[in-house]
N, C-alpha and C. Protein backbone atom coordinates (compact mmCIF):
# COMPACT_ATOMS: atom_id res chain seq x y z
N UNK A 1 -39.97 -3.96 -7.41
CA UNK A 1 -39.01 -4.94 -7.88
C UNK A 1 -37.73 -4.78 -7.08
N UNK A 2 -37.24 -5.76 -6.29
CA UNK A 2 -35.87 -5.99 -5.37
C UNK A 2 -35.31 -6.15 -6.54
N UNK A 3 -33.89 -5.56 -6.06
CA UNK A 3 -32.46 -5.89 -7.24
C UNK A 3 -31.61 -6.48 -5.88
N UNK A 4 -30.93 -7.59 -6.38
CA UNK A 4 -30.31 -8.31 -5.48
C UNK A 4 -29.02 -7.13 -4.91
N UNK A 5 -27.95 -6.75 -6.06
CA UNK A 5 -27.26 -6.17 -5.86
C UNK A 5 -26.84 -4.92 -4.67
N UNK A 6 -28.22 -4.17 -4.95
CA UNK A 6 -28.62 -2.92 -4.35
C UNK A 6 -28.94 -3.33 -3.15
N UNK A 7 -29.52 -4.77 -2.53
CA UNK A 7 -30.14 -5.60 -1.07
C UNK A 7 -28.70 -5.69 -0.83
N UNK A 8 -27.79 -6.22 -1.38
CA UNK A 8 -26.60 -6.31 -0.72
C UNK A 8 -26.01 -5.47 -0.39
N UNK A 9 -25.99 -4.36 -0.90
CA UNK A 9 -25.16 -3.08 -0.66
C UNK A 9 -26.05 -2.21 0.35
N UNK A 10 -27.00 -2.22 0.57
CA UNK A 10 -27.41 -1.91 2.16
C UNK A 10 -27.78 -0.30 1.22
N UNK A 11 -27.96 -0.46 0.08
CA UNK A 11 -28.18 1.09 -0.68
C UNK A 11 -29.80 1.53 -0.92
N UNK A 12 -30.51 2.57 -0.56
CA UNK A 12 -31.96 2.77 -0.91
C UNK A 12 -31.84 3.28 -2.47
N UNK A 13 -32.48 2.26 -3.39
CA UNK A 13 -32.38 2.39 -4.67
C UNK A 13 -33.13 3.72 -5.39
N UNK A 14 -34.05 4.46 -4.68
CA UNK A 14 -34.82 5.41 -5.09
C UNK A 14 -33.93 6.46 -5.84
N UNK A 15 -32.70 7.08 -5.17
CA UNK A 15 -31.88 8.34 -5.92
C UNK A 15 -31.59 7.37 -7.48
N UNK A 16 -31.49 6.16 -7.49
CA UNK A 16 -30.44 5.89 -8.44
C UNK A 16 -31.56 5.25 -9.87
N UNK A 17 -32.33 4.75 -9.48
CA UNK A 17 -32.96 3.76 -10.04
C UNK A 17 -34.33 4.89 -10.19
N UNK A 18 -35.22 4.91 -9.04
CA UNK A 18 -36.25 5.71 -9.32
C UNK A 18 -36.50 7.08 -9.13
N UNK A 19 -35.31 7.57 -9.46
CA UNK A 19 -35.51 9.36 -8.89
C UNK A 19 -36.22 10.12 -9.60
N UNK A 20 -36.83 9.83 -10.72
CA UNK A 20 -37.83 10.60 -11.01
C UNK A 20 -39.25 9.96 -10.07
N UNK A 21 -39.28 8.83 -9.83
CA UNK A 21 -40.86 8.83 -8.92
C UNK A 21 -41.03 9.58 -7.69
N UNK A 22 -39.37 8.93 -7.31
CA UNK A 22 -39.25 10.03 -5.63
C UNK A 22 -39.20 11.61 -5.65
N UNK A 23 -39.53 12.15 -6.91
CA UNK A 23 -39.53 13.56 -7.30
C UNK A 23 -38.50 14.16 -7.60
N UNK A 24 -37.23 13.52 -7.44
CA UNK A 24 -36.06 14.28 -7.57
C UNK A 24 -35.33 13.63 -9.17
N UNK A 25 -34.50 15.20 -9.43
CA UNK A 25 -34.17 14.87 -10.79
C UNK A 25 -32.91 14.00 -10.90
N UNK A 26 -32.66 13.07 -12.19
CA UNK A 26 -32.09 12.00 -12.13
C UNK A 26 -30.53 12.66 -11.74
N UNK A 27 -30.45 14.07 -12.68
CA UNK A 27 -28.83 14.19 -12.44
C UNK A 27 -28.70 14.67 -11.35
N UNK A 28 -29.01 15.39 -10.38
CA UNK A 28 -28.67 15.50 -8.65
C UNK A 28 -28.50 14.07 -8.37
N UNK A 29 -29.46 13.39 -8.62
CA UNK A 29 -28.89 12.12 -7.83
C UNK A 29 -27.68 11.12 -8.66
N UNK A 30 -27.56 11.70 -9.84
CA UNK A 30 -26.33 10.76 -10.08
C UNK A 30 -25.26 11.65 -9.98
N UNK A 31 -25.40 13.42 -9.61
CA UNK A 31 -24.48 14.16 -8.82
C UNK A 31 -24.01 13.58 -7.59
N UNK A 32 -25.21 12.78 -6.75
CA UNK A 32 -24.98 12.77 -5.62
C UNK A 32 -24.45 11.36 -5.37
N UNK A 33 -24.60 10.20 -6.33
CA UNK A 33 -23.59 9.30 -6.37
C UNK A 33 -22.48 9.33 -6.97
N UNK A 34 -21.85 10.36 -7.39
CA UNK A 34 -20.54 10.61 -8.10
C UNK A 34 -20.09 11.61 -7.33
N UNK A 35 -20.67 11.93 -6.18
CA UNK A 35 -19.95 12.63 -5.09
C UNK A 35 -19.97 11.71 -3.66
N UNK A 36 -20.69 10.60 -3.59
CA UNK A 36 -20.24 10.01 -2.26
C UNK A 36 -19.14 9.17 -3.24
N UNK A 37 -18.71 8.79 -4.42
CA UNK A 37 -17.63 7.78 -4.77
C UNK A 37 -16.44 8.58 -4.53
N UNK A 38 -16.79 9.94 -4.58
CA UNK A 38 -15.47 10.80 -4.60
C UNK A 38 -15.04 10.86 -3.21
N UNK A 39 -16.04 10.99 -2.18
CA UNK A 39 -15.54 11.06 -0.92
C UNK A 39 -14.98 9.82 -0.34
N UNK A 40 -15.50 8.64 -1.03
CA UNK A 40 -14.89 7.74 -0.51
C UNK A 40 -13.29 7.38 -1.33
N UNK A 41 -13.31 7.56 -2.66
CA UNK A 41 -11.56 7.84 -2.72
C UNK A 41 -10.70 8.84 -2.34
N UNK A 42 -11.64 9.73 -1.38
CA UNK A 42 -10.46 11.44 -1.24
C UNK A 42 -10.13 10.55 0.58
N UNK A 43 -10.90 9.64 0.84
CA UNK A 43 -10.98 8.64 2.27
C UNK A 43 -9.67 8.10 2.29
N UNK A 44 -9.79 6.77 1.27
CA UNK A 44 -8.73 6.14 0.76
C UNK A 44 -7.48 6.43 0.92
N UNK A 45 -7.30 7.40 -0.25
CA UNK A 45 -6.31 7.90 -0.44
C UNK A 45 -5.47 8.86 0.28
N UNK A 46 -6.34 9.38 1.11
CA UNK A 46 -5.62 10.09 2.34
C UNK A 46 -5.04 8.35 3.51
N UNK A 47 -5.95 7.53 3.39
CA UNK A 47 -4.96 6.35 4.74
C UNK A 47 -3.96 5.91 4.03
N UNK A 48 -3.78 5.85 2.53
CA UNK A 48 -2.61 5.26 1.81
C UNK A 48 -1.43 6.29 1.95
N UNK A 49 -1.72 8.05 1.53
CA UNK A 49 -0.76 8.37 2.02
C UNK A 49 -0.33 8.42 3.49
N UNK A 50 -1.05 8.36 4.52
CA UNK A 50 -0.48 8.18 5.64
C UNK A 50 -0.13 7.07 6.08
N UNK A 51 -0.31 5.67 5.25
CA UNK A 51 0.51 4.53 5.13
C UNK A 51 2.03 4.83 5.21
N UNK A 52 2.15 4.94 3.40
CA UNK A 52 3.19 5.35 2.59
C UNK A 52 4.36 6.61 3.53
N UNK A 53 3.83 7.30 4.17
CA UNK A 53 4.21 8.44 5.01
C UNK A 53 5.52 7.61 5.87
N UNK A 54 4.07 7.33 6.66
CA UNK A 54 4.66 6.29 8.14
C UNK A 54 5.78 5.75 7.34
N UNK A 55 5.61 4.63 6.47
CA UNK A 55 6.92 3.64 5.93
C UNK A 55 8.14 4.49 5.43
N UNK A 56 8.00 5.84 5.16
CA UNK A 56 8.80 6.49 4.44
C UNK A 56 9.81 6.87 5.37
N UNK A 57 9.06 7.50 6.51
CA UNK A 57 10.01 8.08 7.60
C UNK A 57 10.56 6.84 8.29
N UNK A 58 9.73 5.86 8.37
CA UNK A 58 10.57 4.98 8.76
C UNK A 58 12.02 3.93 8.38
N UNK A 59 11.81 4.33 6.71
CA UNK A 59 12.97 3.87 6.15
C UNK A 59 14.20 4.65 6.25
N UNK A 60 13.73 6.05 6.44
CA UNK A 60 14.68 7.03 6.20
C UNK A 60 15.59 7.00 7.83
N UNK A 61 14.54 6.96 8.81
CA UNK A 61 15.67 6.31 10.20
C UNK A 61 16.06 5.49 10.37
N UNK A 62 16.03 4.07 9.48
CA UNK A 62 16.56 3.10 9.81
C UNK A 62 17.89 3.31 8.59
N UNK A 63 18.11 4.06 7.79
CA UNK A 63 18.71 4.14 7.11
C UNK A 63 19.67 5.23 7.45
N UNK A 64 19.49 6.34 8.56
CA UNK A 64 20.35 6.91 9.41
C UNK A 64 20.95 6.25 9.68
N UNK A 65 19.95 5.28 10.79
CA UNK A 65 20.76 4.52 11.78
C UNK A 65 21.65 3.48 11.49
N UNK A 66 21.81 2.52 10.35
CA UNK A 66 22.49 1.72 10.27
C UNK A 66 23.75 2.37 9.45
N UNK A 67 23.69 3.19 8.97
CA UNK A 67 24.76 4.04 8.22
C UNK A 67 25.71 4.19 9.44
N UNK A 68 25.41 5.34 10.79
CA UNK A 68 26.30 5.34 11.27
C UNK A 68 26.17 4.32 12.14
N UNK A 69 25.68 3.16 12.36
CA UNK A 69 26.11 2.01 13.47
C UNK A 69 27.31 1.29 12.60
N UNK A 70 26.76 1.35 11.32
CA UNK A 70 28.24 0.29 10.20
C UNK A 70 29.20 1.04 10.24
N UNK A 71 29.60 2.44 10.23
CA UNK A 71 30.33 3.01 10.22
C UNK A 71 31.47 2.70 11.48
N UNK A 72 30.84 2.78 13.15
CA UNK A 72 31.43 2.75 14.23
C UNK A 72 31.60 1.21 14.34
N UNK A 73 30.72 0.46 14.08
CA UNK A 73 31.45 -1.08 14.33
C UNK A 73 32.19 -1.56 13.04
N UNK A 74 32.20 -1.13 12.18
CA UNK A 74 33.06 -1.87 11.26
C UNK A 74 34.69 -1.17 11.55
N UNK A 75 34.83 0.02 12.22
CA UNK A 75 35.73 0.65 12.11
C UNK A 75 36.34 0.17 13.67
N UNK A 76 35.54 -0.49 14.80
CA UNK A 76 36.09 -0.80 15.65
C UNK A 76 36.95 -2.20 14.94
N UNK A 77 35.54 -3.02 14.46
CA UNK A 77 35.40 -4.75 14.37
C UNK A 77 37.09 -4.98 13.46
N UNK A 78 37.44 -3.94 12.40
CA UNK A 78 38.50 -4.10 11.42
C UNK A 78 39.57 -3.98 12.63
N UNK A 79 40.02 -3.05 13.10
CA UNK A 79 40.59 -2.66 14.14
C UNK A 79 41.07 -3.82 15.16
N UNK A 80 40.37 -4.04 15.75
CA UNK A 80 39.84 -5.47 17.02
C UNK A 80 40.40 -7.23 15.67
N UNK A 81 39.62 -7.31 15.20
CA UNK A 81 40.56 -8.29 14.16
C UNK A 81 41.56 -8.54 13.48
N UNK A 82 41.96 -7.07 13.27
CA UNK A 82 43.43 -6.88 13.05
C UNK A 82 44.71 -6.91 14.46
N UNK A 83 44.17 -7.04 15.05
CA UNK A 83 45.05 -6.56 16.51
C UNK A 83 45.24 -8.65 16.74
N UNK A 84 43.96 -8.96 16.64
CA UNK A 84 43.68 -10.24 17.26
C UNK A 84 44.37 -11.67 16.26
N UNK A 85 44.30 -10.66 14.68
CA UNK A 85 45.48 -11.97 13.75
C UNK A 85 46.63 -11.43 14.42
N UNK A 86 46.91 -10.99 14.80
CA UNK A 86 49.09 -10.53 14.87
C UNK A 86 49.66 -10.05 13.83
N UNK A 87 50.95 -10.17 13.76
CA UNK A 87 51.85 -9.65 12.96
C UNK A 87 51.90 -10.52 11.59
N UNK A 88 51.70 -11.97 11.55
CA UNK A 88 51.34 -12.34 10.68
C UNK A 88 50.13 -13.06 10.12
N UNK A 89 49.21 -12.24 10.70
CA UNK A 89 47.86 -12.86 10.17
C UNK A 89 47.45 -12.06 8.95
N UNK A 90 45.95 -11.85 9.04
CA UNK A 90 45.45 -11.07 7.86
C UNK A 90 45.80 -9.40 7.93
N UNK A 91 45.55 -8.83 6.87
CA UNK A 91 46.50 -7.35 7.20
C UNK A 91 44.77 -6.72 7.32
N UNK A 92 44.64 -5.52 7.66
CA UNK A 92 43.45 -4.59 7.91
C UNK A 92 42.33 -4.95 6.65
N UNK A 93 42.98 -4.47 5.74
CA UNK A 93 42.48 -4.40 4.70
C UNK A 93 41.55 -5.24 3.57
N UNK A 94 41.98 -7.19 4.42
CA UNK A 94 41.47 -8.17 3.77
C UNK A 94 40.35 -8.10 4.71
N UNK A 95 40.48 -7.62 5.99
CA UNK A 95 39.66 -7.91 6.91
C UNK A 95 38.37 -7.15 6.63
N UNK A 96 38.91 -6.10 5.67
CA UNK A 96 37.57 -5.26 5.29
C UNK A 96 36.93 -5.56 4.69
N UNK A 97 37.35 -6.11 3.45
CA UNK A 97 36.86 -7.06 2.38
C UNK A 97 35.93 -8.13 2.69
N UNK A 98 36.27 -8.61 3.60
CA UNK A 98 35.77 -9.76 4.16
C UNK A 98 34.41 -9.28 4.57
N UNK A 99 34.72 -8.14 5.77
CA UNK A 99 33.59 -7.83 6.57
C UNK A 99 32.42 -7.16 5.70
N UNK A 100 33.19 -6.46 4.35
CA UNK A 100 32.04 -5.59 2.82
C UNK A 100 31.29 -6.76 2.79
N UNK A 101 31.56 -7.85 2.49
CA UNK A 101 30.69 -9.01 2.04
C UNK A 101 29.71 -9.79 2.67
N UNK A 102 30.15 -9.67 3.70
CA UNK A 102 29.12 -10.21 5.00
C UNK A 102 28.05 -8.89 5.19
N UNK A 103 28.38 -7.73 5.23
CA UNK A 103 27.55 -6.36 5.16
C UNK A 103 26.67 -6.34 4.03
N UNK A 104 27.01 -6.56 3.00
CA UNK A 104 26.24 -6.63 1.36
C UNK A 104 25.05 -7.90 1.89
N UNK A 105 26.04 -8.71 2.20
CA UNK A 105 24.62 -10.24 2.27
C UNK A 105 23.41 -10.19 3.22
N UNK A 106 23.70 -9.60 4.50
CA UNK A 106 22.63 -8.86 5.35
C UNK A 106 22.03 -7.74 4.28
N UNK A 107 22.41 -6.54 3.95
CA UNK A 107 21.83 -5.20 2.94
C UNK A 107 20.96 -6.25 2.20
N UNK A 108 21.42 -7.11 1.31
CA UNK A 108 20.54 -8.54 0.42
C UNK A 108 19.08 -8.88 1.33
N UNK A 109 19.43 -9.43 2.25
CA UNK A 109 18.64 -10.08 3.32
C UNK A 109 17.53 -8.88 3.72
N UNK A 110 17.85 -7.70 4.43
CA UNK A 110 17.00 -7.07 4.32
C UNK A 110 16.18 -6.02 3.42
N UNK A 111 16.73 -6.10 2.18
CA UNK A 111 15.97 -5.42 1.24
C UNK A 111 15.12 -6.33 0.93
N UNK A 112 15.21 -7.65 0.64
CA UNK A 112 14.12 -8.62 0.43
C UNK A 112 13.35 -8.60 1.67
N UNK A 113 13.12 -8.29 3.13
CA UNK A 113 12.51 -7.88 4.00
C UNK A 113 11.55 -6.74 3.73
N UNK A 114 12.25 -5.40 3.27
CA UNK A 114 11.39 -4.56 3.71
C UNK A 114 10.39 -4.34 2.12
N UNK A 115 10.40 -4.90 0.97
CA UNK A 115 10.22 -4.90 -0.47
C UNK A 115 8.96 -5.86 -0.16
N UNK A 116 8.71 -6.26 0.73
CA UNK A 116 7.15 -7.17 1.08
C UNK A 116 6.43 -6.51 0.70
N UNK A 117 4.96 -7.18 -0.24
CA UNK A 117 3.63 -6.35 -0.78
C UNK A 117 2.66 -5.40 0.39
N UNK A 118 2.40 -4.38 0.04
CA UNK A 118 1.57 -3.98 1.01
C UNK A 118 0.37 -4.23 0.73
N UNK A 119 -0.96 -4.17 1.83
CA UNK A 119 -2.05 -4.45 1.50
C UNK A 119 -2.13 -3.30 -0.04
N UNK A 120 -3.44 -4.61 -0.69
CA UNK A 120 -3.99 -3.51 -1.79
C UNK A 120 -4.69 -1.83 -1.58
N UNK A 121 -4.31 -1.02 -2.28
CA UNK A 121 -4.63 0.37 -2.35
C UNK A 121 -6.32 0.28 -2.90
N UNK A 122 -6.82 1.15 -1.79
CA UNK A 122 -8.63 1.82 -2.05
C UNK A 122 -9.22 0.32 -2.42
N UNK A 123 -9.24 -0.77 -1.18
CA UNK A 123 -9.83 -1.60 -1.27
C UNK A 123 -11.48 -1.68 -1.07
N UNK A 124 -12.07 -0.70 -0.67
CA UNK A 124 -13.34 -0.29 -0.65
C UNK A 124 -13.94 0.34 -2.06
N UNK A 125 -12.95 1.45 -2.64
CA UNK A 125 -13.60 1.79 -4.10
C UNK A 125 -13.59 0.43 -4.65
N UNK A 126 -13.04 -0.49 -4.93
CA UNK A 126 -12.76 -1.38 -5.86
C UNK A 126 -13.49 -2.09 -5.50
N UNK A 127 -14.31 -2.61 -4.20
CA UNK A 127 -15.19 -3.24 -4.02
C UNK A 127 -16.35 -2.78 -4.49
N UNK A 128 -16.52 -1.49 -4.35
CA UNK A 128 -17.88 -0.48 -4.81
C UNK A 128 -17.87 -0.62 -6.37
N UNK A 129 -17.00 -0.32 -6.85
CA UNK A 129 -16.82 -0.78 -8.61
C UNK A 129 -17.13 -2.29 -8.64
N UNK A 130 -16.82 -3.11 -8.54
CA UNK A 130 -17.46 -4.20 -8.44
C UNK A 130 -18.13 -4.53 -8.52
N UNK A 131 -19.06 -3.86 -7.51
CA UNK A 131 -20.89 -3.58 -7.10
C UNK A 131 -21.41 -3.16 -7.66
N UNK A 132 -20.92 -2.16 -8.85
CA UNK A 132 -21.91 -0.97 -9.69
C UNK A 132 -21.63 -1.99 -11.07
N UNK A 133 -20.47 -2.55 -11.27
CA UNK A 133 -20.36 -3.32 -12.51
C UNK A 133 -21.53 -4.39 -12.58
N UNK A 134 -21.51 -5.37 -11.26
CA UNK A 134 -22.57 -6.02 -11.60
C UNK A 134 -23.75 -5.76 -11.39
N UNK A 135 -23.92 -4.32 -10.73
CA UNK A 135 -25.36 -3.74 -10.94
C UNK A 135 -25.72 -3.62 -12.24
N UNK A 136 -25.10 -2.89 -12.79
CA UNK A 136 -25.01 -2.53 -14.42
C UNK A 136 -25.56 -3.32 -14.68
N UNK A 137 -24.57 -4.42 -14.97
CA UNK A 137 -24.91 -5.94 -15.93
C UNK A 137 -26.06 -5.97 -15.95
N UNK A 138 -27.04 -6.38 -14.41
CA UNK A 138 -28.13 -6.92 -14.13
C UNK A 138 -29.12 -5.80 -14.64
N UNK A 139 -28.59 -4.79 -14.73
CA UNK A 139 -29.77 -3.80 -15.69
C UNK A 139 -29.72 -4.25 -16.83
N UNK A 140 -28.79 -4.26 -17.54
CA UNK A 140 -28.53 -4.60 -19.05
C UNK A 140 -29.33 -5.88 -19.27
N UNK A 141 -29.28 -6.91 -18.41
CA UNK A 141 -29.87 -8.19 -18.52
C UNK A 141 -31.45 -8.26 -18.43
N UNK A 142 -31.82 -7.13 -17.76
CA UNK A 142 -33.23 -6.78 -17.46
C UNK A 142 -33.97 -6.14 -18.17
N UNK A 143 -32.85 -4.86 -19.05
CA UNK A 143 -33.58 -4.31 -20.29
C UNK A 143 -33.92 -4.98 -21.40
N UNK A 144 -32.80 -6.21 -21.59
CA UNK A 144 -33.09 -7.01 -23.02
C UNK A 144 -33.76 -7.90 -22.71
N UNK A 145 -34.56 -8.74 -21.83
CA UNK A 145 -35.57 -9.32 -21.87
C UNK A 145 -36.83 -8.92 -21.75
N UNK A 146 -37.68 -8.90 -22.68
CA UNK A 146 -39.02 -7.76 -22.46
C UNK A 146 -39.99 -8.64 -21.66
């Protein structure tokens, strides 16, 4: 008897389904499918943290870096605009104000940048759960019709 499920999944049904005909006892083999599910989330979860890693260090230098780049150009840019109103233009200080706000609305701009969804986490287990759910089913559906 083909099970559609098991044809799709490219899986030899004997450990799971007939392991007592193939001679082997049922719990090794449902040892041995509750140890390839494990290897495939210890898989996973090691590329997510080295996702998560990568993005981490990378926030943390861009967050060096713009700290002291705002630091040296805002401290020139106040400077340079104050020189450039005169004696009676804007005084230093509005100029800062000014420039906080334009700084905040970019900080705005790119936090909604870097806050983008990442792909979904252990998209392979969740496909495999999937696969065993509607394996299931189709047993369940197979036992109650005699």
């Amino acid at each position: 008897m083909s099970d559609p499920v098991l044809a799709k999944r490219k899986i030899n049904p004997a450990p799971l389904v007939g392991a007592a005909k193939a001679g082997k006892p049922v719990e090794s083999s449902f040892g041995a499918y509750l140890s390839a599910r494990g290897e495939l989330f210890a898989i996973e979860a090691k590329e997510l943290a080295g996702r998560l890693g990568i993005r981490g260090a990378g926030v943390v230098a861009i967050g060096v870096l713009v700290v002291s780049t705002y630091a040296l150009l805002m401290a020139g840019l106040i400077g340079w605009l104050a020189a450039l109103s005169g004696p009676n233009g804007l005084a230093w200080y509005a100029i800062t104000l000014i420039l906080a706000g334009i700084q905040l609305i970019l900080a705005i701009i790119i936090g909604f940048l870097v806050t983008r969804p990442m792909p979904p986490a252990f998209p392979f287990t969740r496909k495999e759960l999937q696969l065993d759910s509607s394996w299931l089913q189709s047993l369940k559906t197979r036992v109650k019709k005699p």
